[in-house]
Protein backbone atom coordinates (compact mmCIF):
# COMPACT_ATOMS: atom_id res chain seq x y z
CA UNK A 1 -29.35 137.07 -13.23
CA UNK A 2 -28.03 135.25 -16.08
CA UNK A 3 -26.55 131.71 -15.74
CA UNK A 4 -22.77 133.28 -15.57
CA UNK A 5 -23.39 134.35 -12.93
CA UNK A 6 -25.23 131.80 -10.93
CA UNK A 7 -22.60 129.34 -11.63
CA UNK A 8 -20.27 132.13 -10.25
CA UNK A 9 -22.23 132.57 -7.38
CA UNK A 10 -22.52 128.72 -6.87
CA UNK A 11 -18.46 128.41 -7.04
CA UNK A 12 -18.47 130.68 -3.65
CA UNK A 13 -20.81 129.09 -1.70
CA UNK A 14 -18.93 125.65 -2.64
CA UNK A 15 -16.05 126.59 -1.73
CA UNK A 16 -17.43 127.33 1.67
């Protein structure tokens, strides 16, 4: 998992 895609990850759960 690079940090792309943690940060992309992180967006979703934010949202929430």
């Amino acid at each position: 998992m690079g940090p792309v895609q943690t940060a992309r990850q992180r967006s979703r759960w934010i949202h929430k």
